[in-house]
Protein backbone atom coordinates (compact mmCIF):
# COMPACT_ATOMS: atom_id res chain seq x y z
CA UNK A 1 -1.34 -10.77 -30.21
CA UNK A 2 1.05 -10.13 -26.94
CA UNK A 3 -0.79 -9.75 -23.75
CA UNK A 4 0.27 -9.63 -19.67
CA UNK A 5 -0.94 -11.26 -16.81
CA UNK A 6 -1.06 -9.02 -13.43
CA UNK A 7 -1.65 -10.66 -10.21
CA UNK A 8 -2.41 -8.60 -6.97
CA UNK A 9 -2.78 -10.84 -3.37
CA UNK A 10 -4.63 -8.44 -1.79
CA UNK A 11 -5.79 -8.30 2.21
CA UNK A 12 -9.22 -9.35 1.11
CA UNK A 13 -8.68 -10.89 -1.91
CA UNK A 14 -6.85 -11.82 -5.24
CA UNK A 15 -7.17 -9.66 -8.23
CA UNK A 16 -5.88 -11.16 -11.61
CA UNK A 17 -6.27 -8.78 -15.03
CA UNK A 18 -5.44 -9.91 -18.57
CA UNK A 19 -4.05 -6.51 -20.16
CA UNK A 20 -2.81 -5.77 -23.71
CA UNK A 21 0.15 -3.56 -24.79
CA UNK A 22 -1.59 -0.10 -24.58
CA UNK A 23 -2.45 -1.09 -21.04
CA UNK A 24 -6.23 -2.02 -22.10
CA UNK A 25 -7.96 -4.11 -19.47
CA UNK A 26 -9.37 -7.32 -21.74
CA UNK A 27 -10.26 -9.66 -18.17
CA UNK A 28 -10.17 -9.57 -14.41
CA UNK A 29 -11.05 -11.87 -12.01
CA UNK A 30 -11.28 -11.47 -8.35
CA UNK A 31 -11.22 -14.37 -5.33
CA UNK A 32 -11.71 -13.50 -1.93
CA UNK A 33 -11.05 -15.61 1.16
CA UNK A 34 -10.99 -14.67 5.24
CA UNK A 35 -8.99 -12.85 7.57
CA UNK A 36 -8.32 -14.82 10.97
CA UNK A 37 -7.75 -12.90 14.43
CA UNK A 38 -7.24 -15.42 17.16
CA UNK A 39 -6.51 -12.65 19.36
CA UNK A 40 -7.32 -8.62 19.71
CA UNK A 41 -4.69 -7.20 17.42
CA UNK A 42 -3.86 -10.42 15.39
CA UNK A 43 -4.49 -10.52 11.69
CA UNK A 44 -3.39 -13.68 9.81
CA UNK A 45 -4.88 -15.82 6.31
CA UNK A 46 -3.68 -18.96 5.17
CA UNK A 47 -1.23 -18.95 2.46
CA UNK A 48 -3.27 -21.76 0.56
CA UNK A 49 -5.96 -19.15 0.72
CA UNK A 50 -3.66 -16.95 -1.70
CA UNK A 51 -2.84 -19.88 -3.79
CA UNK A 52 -6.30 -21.51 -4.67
CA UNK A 53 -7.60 -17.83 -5.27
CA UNK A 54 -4.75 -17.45 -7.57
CA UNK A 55 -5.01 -20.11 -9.82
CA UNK A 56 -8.72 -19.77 -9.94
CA UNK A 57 -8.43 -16.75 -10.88
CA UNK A 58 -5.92 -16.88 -14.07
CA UNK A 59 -8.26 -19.64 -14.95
CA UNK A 60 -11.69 -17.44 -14.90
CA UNK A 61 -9.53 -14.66 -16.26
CA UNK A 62 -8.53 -17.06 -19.29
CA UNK A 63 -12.08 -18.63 -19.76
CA UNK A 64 -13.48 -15.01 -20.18
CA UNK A 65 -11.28 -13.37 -22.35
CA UNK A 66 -10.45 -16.08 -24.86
CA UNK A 67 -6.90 -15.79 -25.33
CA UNK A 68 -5.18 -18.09 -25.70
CA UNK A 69 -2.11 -19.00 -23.18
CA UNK A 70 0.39 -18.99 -25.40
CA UNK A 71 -0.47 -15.42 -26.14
CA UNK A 72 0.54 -14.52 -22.52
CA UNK A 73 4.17 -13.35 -22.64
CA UNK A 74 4.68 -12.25 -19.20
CA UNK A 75 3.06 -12.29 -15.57
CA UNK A 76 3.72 -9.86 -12.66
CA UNK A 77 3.10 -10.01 -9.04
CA UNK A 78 2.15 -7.68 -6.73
CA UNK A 79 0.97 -8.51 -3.33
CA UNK A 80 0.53 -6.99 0.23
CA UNK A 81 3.63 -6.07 1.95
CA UNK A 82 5.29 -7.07 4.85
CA UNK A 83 3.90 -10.57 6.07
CA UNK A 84 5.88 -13.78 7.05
CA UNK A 85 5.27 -16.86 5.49
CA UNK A 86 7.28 -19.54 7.29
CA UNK A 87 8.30 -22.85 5.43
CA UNK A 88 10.12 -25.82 6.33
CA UNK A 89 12.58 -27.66 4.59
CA UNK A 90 10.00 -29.27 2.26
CA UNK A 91 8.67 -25.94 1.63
CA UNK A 92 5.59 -26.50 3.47
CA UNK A 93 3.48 -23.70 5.69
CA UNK A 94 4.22 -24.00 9.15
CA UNK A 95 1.66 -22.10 10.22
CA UNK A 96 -0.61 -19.18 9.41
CA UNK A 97 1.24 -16.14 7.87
CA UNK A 98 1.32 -12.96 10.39
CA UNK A 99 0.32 -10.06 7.93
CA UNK A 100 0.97 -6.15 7.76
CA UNK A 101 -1.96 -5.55 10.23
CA UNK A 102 -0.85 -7.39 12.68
CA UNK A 103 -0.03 -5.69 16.23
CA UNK A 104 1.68 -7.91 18.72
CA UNK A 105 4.94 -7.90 18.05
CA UNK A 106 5.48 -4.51 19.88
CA UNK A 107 8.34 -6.10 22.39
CA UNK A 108 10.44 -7.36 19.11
CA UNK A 109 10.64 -4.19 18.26
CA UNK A 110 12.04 -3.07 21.40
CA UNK A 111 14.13 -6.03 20.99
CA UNK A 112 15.13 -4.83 17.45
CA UNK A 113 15.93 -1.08 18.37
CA UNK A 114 17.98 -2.40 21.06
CA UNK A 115 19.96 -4.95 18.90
CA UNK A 116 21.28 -2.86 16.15
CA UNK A 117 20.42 0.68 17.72
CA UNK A 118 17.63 3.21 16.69
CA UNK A 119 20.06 5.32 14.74
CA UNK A 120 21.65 2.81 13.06
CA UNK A 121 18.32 1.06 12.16
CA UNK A 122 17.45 4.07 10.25
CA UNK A 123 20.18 4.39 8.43
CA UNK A 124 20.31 0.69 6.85
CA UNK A 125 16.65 -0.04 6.86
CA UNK A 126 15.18 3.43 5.83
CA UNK A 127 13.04 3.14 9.05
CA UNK A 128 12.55 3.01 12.63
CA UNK A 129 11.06 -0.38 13.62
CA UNK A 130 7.55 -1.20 13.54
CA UNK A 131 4.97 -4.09 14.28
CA UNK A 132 3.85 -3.68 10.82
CA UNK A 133 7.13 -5.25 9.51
CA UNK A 134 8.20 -8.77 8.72
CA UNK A 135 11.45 -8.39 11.20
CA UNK A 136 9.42 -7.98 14.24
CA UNK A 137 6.81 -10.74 13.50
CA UNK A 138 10.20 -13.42 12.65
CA UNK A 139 11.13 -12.39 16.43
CA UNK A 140 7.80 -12.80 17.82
CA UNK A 141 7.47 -16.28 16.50
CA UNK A 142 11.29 -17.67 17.54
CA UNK A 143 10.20 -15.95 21.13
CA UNK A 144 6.64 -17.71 21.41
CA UNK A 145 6.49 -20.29 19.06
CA UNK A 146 10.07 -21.63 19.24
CA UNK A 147 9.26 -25.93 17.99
CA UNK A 148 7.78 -24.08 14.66
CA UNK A 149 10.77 -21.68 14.16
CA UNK A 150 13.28 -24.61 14.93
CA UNK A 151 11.50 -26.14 11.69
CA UNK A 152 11.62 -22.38 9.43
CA UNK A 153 13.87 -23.15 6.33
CA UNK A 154 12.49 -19.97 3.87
CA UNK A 155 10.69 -16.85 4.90
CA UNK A 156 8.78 -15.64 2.57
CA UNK A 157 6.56 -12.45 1.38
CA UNK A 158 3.08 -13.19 0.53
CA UNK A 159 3.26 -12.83 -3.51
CA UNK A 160 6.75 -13.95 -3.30
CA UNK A 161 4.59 -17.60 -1.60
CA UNK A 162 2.69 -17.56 -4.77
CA UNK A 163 6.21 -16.96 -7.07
CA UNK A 164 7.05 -20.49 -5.05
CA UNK A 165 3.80 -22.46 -6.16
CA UNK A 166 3.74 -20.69 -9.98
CA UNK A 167 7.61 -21.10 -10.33
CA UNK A 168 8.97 -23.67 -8.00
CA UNK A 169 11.77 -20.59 -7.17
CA UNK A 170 12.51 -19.01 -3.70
CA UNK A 171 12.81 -14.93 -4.97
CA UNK A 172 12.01 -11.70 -4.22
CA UNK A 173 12.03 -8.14 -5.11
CA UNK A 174 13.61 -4.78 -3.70
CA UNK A 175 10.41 -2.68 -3.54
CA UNK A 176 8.98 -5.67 -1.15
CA UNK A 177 11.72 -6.44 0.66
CA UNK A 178 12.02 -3.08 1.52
CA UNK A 179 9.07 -3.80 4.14
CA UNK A 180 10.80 -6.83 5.74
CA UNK A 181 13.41 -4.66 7.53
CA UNK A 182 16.32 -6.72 6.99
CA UNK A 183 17.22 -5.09 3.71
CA UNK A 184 20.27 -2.59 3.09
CA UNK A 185 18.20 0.35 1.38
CA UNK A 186 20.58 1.91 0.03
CA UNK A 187 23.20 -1.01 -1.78
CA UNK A 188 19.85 -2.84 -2.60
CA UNK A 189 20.36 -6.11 -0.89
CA UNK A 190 19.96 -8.36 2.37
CA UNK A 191 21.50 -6.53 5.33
CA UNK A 192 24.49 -8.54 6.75
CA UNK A 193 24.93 -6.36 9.82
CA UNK A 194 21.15 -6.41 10.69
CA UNK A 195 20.54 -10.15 10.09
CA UNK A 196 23.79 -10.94 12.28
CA UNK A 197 22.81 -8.84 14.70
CA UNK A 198 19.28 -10.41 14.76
CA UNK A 199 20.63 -14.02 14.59
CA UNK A 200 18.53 -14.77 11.63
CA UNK A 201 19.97 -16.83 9.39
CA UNK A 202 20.41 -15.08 4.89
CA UNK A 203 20.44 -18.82 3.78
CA UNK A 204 16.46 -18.15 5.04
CA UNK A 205 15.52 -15.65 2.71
CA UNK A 206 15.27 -15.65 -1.14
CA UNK A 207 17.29 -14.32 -3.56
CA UNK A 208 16.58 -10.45 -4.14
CA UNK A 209 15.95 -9.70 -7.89
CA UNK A 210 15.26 -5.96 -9.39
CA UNK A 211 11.58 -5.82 -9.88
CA UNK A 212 10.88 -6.26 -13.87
CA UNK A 213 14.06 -9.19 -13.78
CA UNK A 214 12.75 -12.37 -14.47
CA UNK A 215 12.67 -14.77 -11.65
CA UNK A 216 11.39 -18.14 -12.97
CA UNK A 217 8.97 -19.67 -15.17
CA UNK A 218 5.81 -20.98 -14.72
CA UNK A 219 5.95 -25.33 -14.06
CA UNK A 220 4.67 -27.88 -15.65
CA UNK A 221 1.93 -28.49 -12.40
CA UNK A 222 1.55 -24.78 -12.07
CA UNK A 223 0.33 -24.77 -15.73
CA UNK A 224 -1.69 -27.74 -15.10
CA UNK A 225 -3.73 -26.06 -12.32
CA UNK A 226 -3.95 -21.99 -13.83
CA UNK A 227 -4.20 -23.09 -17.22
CA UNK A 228 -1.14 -21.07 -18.34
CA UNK A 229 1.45 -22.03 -20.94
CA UNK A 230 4.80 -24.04 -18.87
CA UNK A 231 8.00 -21.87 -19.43
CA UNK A 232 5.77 -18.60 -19.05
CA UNK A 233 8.39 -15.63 -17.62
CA UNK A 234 7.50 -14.48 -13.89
CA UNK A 235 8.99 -11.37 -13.39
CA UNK A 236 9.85 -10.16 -9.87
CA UNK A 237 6.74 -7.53 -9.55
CA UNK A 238 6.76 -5.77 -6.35
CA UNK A 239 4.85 -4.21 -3.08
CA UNK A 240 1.06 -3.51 -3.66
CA UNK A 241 2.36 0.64 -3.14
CA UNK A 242 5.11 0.26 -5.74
CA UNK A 243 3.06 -1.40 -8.16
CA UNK A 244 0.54 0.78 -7.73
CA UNK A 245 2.89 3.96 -8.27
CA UNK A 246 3.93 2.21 -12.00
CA UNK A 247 0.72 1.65 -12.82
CA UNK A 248 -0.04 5.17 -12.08
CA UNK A 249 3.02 6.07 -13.86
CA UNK A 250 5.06 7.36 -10.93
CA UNK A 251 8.16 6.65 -12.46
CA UNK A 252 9.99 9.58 -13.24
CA UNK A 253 10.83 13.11 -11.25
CA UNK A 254 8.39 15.50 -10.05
CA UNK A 255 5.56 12.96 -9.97
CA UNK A 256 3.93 12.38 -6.94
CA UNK A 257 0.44 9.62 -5.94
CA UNK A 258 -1.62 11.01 -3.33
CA UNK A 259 -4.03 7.48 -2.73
CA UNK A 260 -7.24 7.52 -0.75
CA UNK A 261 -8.18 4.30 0.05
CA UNK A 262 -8.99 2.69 3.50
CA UNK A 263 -5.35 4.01 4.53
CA UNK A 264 -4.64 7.30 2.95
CA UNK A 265 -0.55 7.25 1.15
CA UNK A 266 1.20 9.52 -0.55
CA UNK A 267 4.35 8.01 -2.52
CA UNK A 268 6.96 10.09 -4.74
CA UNK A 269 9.70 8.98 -6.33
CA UNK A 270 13.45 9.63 -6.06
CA UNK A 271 16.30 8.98 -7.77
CA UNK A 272 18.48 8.96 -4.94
CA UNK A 273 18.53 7.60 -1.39
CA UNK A 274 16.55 10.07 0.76
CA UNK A 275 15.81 9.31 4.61
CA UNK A 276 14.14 10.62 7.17
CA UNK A 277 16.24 10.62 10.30
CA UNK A 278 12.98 11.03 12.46
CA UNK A 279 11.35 8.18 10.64
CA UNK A 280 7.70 9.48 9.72
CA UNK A 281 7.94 8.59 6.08
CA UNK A 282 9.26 5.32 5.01
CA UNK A 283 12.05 5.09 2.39
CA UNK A 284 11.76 1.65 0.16
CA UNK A 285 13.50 0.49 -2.91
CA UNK A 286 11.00 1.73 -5.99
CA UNK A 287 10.49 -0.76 -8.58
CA UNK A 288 12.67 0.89 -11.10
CA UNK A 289 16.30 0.11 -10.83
CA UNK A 290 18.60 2.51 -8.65
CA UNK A 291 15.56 4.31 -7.52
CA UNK A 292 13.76 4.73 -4.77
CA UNK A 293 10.68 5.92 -3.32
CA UNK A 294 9.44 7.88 -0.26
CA UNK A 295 6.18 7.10 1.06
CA UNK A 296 3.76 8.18 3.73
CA UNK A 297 0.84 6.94 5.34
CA UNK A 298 -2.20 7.90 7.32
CA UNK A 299 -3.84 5.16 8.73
CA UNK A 300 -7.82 5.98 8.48
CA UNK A 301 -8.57 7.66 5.55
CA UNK A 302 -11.32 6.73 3.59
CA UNK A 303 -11.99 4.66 6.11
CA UNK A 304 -13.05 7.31 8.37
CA UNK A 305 -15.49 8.40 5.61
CA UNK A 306 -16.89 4.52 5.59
CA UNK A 307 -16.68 4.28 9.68
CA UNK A 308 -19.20 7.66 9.25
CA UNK A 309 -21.29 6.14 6.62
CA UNK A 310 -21.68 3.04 8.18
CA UNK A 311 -22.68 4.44 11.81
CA UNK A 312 -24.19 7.50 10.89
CA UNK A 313 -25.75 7.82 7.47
CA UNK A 314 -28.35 4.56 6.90
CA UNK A 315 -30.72 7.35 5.06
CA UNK A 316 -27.95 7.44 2.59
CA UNK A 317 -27.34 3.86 2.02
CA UNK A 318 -31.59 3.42 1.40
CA UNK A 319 -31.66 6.17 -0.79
CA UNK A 320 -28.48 5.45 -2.80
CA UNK A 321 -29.79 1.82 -2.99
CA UNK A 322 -33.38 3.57 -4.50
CA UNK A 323 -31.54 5.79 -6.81
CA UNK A 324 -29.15 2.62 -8.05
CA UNK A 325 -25.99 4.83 -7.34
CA UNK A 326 -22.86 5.37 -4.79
CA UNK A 327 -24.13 6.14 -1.18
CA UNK A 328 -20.87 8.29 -1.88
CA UNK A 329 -22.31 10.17 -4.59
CA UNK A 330 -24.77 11.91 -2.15
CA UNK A 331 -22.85 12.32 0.71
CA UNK A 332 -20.36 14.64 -1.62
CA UNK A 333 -23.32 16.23 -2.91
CA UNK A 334 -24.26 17.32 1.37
CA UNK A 335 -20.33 17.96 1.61
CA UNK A 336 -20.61 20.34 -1.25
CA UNK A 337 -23.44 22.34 0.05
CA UNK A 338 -21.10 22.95 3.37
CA UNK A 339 -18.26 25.39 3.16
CA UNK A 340 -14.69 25.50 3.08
CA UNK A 341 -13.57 24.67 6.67
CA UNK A 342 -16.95 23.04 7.29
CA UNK A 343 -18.48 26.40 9.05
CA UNK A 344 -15.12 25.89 11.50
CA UNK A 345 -15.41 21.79 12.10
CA UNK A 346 -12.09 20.36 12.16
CA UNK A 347 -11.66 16.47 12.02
CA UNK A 348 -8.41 14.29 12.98
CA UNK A 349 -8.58 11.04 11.15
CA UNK A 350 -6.52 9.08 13.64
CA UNK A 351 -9.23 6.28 14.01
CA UNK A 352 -6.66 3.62 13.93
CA UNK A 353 -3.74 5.36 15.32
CA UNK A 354 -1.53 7.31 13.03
CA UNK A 355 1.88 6.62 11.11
CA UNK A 356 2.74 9.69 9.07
CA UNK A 357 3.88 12.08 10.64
CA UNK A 358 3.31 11.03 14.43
CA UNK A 359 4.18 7.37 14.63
CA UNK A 360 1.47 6.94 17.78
CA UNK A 361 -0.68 4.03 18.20
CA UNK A 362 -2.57 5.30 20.89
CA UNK A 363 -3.86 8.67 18.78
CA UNK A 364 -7.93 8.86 18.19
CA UNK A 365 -10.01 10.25 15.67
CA UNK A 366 -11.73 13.87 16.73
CA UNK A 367 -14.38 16.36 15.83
CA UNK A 368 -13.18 19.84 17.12
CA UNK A 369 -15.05 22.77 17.31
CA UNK A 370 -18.58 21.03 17.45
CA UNK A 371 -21.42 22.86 18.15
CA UNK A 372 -25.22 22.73 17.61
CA UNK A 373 -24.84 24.86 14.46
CA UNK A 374 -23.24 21.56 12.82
CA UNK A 375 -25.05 19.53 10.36
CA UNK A 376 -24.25 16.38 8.83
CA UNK A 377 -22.80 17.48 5.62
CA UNK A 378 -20.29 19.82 7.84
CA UNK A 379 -19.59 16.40 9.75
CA UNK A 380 -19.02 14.75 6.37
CA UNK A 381 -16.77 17.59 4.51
CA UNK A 382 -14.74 17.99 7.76
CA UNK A 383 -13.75 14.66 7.05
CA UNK A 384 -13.18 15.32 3.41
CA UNK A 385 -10.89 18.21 4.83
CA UNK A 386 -9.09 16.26 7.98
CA UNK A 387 -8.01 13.67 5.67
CA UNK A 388 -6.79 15.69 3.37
CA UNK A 389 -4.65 17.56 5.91
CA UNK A 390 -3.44 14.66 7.21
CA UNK A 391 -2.07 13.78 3.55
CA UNK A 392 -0.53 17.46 2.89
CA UNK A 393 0.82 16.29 6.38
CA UNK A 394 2.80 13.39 4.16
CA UNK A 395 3.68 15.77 1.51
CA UNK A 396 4.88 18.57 3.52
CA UNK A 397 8.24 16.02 4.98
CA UNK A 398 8.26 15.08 1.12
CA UNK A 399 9.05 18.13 0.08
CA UNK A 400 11.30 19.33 3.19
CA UNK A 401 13.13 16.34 2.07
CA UNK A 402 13.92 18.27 -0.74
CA UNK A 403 11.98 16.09 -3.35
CA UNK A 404 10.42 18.12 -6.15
CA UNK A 405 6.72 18.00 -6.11
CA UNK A 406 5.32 18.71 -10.23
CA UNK A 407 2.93 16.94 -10.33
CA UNK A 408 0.50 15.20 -8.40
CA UNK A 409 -1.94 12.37 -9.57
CA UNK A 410 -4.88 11.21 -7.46
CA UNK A 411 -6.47 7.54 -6.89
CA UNK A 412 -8.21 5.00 -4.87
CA UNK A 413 -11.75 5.32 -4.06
CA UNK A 414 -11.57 8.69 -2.90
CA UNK A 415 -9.71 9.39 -6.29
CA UNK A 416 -12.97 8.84 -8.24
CA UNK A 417 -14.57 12.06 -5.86
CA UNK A 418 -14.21 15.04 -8.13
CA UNK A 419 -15.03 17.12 -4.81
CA UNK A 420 -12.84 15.38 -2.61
CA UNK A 421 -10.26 15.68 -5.10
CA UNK A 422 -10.80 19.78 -5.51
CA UNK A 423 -10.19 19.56 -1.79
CA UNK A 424 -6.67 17.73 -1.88
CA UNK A 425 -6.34 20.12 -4.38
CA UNK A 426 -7.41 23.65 -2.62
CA UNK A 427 -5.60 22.25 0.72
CA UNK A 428 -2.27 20.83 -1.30
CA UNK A 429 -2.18 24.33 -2.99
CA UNK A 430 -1.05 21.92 -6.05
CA UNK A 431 -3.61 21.13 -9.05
CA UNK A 432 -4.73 17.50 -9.22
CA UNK A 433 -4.39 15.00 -12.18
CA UNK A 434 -6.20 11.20 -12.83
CA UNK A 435 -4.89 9.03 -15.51
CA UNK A 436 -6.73 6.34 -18.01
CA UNK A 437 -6.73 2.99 -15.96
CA UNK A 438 -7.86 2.13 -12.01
CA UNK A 439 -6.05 -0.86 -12.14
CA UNK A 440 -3.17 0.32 -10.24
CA UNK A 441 -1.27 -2.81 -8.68
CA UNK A 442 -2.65 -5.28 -11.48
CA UNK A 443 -1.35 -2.81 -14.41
CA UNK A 444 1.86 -2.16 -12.92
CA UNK A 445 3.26 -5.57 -12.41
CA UNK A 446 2.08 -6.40 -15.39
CA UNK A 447 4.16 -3.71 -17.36
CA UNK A 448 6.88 -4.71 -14.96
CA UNK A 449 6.27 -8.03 -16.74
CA UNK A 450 6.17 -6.34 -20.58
CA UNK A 451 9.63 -5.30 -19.75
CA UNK A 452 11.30 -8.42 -18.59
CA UNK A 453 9.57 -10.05 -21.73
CA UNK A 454 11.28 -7.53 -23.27
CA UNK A 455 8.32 -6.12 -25.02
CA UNK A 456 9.05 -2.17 -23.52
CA UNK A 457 12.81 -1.06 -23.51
CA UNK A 458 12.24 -0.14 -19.84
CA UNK A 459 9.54 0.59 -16.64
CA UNK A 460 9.00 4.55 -17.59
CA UNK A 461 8.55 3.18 -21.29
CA UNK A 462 6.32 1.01 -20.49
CA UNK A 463 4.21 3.69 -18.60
CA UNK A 464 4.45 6.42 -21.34
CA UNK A 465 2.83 3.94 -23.91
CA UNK A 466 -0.13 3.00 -21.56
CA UNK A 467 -0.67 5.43 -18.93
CA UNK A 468 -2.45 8.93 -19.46
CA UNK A 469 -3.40 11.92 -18.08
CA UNK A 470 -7.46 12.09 -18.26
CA UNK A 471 -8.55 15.16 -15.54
CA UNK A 472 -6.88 17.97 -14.26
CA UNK A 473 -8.14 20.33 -11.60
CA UNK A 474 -7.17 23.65 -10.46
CA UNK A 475 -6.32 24.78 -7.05
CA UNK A 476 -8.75 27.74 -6.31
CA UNK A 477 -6.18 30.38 -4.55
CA UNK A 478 -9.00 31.86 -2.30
CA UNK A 479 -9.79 28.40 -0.94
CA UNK A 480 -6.20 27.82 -0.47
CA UNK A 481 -5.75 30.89 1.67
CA UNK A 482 -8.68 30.12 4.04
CA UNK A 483 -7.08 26.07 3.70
CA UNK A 484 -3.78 27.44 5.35
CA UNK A 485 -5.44 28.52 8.66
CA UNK A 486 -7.64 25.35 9.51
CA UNK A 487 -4.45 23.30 8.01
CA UNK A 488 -2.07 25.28 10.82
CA UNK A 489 -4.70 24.74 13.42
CA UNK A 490 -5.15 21.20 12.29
CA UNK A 491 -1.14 20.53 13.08
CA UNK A 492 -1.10 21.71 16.72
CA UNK A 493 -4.31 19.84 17.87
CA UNK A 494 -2.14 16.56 18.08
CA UNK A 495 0.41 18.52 20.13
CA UNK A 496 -1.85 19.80 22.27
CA UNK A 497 -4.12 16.52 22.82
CA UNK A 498 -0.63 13.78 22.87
CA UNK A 499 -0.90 13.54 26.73
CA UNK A 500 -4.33 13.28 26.64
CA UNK A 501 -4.57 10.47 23.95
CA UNK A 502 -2.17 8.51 26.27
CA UNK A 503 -4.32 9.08 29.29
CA UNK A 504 -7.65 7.51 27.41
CA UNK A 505 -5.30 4.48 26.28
CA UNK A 506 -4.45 3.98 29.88
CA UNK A 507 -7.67 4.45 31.28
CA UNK A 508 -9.03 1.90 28.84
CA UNK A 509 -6.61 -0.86 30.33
């Protein structure tokens, strides 16, 4: 038997799967390990975090499923995007890595925009530049930390840190280099003009592979400590979004993920360079060769429904923990006994600022139209309903971007919601589609690892023999009609309340 190894370093932990051929889940393991803010704003983890929770891991995953490690003919690695892992000239960690969350490096993006210009930017990098990216956070430590970047010989991504330790090779990928802004988008490679222009040394970075190319094979002391076969094929894998789009089979025209987890994303693929001038969607390299992908992003999506749970619904929680189901079974169920529009409650989900389409920090989330008629379940389904507006948000550039939308396949946690996907539905005006596996990440770098082991012919192969269509729902035309008039009230509220978001962040210091 043939089987693949998928390995996602997560924010809050590692996820490895064992999968077979038809994309069958046969083990998974998952290691978690802690987040570090030293300040308000930082986010950082130890890269030796990633590694021990790897290796333990593929071992658990190994121990539980039996096969043997010879079976395993390829491994794939997908990984949170955009974080710098610094390493000196013995490849050691010089410190912490800065990850995608973090929010310091505001002035280094000044410093950026300034340096190679905001138009020009665009046009190599796909986007304007942003705190979340690796650029900025390479700038903030030569500016503060100067002794540890005089000692930086690699820069790293995180999976591309765990690549190092399974492999022994310095490497990366497009689809995650894409997030490091220093990448030409368009040719595919490291960015001359940017990186001169940023006095940052290429000889730093790794060599960019396409994402199912093989990269390295596992070492003799990387077998010793995962319990995997030496000479085992590590493919290049990609960004947690991209792998998640392959494993959900975005590969192709027409198909489009709309993804509700703590951040809300909706990613479609392209076969040709498409940018937005304005810079509210992001434009990366997808992790099929020559094409690309558009993606954008609302910051607090399901994670507005959690913030509400958590503060606001403890009755829930007791109950759900009585009846031995999801808290988020019951607060559908009070969603579903509101109406469409939640009897005229509309919610912004801009708890943690907002990216897609606004680009604005200093945004907050907002109930409007309260009044003592509102119950909880309106509070809950206007949620339901602002999130999903802010996602149609995404689509709507998509589309004026002039990439076909066919076909639109829901996941994440608020993918499992049969009501809260009717609502994507009913506001998108599109029906709605779930395939076979949840995996997402996991299953896609590991079929980006089936076809460097040359076990598929190619990536949208590889997803035709494993992933499938399982639900489909309707739009209901009616609800779509009374959609469009909360959705066009829903897009001038952030007009109208811009100044005012600014004033709170000002009078908050």
């Amino acid at each position: 038997m043939a089987y693949l190894l998928g390995i996602d370093i997560g924010t809050s932990g590692t996820k490895t799967v064992l999968f077979d051929l038809s994309g069958k889940t046969i083990a998974s393991d998952t290691q978690e390990y802690p987040l570090y803010q030293p300040q308000n704003g930082w986010a950082e983890q130890d890269p030796e975090d990633w590694w021990r929770a790897t290796y333990t891991s593929i071992r658990n995953v190994l121990n539980k499923s039996g096969v043997e490690a010879g079976e395993i003919k390829g491994v794939g690695l997908s990984g949170q995007m955009h974080g710098a892992v610094l390493l000196d000239k013995e490849d050691k960690v010089l410190r912490k890595a800065i990850i995608w969350c973090d929010q310091r490096s505001a002035r280094e993006c000044e410093e950026i925009t300034s340096r190679v210009g905001a138009k020009r930017l665009i046009e190599i990098t796909a986007n304007p530049a942003l705190t979340g990216f690796t650029a900025s956070k390479i700038l903030w430590v030569r500016n503060h930390e100067p002794e540890i970047f005089e000692q930086v010989r690699k820069i790293l991504l995180p999976k591309d840190y765990i690549r190092l330790c399974l492999t022994g090779e310095t490497a990366t990928e497009v689809s995650d280099a894409s997030g490091m802004q220093l990448l030409d988008i368009p040719n595919r490679q490291w960015s001359d003009e940017v990186l001169e222009k940023l006095e940052l040394d290429k000889s730093m970075l790794g060599k960019v592979y396409e994402s199912q190319e093989v990269t390295g094979q596992v070492t003799q002391k990387a077998a010793a400590l995962t319990g995997l076969k030496p000479g085992t094929p590590v493919v290049g894998g990609a960004g947690d979004q991209a792998a998640g789009a392959v494993g959900n089979g975005i590969v192709k025209q027409g198909l489009i993920s709309s993804v509700i987890g703590t951040s809300g994303v909706v990613f479609a693929y392209t076969d040709k360079v498409s940018i937005d001038p304005e810079g509210r969607v992001h434009t990366f390299c997808h992790a099929v060769p020559n094409t690309w992908h558009v993606m954008g992003v609302t910051q607090g999506a399901g994670l507005s429904l959690q913030w509400f749970r958590n503060q606001f619904c403890q009755e829930e929680v007791s109950a759900a923990k009585l009846l031995d189901v999801d808290v988020y079974q019951l607060t559908d169920k009070g969603a579903a006994l509101s109406s469409v529009g939640a009897n005229g409650l509309v919610y912004l989900p801009y708890l943690m600022g907002e990216r897609t389409p606004h680009l604005d920090p200093d945004c907050r989330g907002v109930f409007f139209g309260l009044s003592a008629k509102h119950t909880k379940r309106d509070m809950i389904r206007a949620i339901m309903e602002g999130v999903a507006f802010s996602l149609r948000d995404c689509l709507s550039i998509i589309e004026k971007m002039g990439i076909p939308v066919e076909e639109v396949r829901a996941s994440g946690g608020g993918g499992k919601s049969p009501l809260w996907r009717q609502i994507q539905a009913d506001v998108f005006g599109k029906p709605l589609y779930t395939i076979n596996s949840s995996e997402g990440p996991a299953l896609g770098v590991a079929l980006l690892a089936g076809v460097g082991a040359g076990l598929y012919k190619s990536v949208p192969e590889a997803c035709e023999a494993t992933v499938k269509v399982v639900t489909h729902q309707a739009y209901q035309e009616e609800n779509h009609q009374k959609y469009e008039g909360y959705y066009k009230l829903y897009t001038t509220l952030y007009t109208s309340l811009k100044n005012d978001f600014k004033t709170l962040a000002g009078l908050q210091g």
